[in-house]
C-alpha atoms as a PDB file:
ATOM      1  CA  UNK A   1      -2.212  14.071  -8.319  1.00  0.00           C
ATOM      2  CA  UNK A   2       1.428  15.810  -9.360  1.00  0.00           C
ATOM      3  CA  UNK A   3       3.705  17.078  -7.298  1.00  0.00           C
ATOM      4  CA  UNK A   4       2.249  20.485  -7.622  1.00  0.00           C
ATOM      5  CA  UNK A   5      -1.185  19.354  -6.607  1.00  0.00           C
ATOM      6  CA  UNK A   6       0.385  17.848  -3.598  1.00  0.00           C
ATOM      7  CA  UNK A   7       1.743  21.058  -2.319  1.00  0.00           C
ATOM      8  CA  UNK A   8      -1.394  23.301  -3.108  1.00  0.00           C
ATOM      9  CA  UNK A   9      -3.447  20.788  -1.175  1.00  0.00           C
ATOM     10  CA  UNK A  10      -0.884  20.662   1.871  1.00  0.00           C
ATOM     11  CA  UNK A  11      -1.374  24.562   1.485  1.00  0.00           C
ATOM     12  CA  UNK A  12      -4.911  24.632   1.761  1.00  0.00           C
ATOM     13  CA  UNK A  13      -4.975  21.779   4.496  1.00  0.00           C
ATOM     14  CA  UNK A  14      -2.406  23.724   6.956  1.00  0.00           C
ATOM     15  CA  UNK A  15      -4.299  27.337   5.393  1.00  0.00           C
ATOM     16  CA  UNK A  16      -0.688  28.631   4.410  1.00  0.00           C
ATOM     17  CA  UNK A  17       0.713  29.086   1.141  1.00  0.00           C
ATOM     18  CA  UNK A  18       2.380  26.933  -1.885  1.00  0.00           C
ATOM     19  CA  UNK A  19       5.733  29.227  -1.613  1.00  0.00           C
ATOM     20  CA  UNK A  20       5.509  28.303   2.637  1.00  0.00           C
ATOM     21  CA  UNK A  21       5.274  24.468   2.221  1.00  0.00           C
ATOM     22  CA  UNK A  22       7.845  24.523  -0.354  1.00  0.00           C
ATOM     23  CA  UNK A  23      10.716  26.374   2.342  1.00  0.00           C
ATOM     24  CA  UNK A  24       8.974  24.536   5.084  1.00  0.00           C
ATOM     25  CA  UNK A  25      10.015  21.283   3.000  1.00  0.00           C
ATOM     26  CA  UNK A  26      13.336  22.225   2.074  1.00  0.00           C
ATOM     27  CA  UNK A  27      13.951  23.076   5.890  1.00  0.00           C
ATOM     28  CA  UNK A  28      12.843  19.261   6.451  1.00  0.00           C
ATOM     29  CA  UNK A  29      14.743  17.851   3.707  1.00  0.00           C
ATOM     30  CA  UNK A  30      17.699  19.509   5.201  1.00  0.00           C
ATOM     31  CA  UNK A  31      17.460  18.786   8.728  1.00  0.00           C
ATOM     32  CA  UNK A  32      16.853  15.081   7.372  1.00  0.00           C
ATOM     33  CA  UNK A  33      19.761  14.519   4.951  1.00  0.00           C
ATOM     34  CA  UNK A  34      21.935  13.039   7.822  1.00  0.00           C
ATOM     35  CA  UNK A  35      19.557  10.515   8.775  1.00  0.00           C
ATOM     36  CA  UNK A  36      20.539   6.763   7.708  1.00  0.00           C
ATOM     37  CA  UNK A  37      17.107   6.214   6.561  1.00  0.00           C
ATOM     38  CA  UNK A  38      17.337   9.402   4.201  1.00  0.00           C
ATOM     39  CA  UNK A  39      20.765   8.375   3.343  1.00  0.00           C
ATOM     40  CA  UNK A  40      19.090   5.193   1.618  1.00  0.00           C
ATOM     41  CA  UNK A  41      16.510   6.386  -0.093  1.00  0.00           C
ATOM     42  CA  UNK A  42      18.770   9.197  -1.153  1.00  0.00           C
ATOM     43  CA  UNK A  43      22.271   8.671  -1.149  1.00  0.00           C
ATOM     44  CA  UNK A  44      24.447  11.600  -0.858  1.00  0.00           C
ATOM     45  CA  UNK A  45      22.718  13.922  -2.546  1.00  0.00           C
ATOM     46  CA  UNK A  46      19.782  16.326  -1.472  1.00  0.00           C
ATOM     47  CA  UNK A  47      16.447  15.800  -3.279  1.00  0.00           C
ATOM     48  CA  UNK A  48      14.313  19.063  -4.274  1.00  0.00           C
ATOM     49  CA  UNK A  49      11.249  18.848  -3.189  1.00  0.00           C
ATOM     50  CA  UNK A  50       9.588  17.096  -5.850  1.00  0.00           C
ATOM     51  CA  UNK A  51      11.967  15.128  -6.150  1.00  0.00           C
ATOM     52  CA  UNK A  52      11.479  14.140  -2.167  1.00  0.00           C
ATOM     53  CA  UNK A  53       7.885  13.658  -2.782  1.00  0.00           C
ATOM     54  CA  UNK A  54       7.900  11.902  -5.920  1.00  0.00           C
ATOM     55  CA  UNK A  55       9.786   9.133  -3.963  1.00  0.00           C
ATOM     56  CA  UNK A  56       7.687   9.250  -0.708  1.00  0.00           C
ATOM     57  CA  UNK A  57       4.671   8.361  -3.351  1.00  0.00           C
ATOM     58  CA  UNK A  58       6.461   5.622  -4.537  1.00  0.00           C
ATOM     59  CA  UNK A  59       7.774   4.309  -1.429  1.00  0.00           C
ATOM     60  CA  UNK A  60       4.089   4.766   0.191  1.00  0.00           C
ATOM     61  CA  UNK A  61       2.701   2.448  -3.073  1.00  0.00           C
ATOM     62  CA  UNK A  62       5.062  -0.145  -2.792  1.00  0.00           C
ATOM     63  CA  UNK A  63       3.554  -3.574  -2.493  1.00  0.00           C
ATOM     64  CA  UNK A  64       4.915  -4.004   0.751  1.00  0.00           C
ATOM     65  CA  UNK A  65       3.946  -0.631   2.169  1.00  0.00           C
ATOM     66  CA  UNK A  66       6.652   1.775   3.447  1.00  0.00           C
ATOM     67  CA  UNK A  67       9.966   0.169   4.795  1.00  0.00           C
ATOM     68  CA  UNK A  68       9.647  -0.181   8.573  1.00  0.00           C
END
């Protein structure tokens, strides 16, 4: 599954749209970019969205699960 298949399927889960998960997202990314734990997955800059959950994947498949 690509990025884009992630968001249609959040779409049709929550029965809203591509375009509303995508500002919903970018609302969330920006409300988050502050947060330490952000801060170190990130550094200072602000992910797009695929970029934000191309890195959640990877973070989510790490041997040792997510970091706690």
């Amino acid at each position: 599954m690509d990025t884009e298949d992630a968001i249609l399927f959040l779409a049709a889960k929550n029965n809203t749209t591509p375009e509303q998960i995508r500002v919903d997202m970018e609302e969330a990314i920006q409300s988050a970019k502050d947060n330490d734990n952000f801060k170190a997955m990130f550094g200072d800059r602000t992910p797009n969205v695929e970029e934000f959950i191309e890195a959640v994947v990877l973070m989510l498949r790490a041997p040792d699960g997510p970091v706690q």
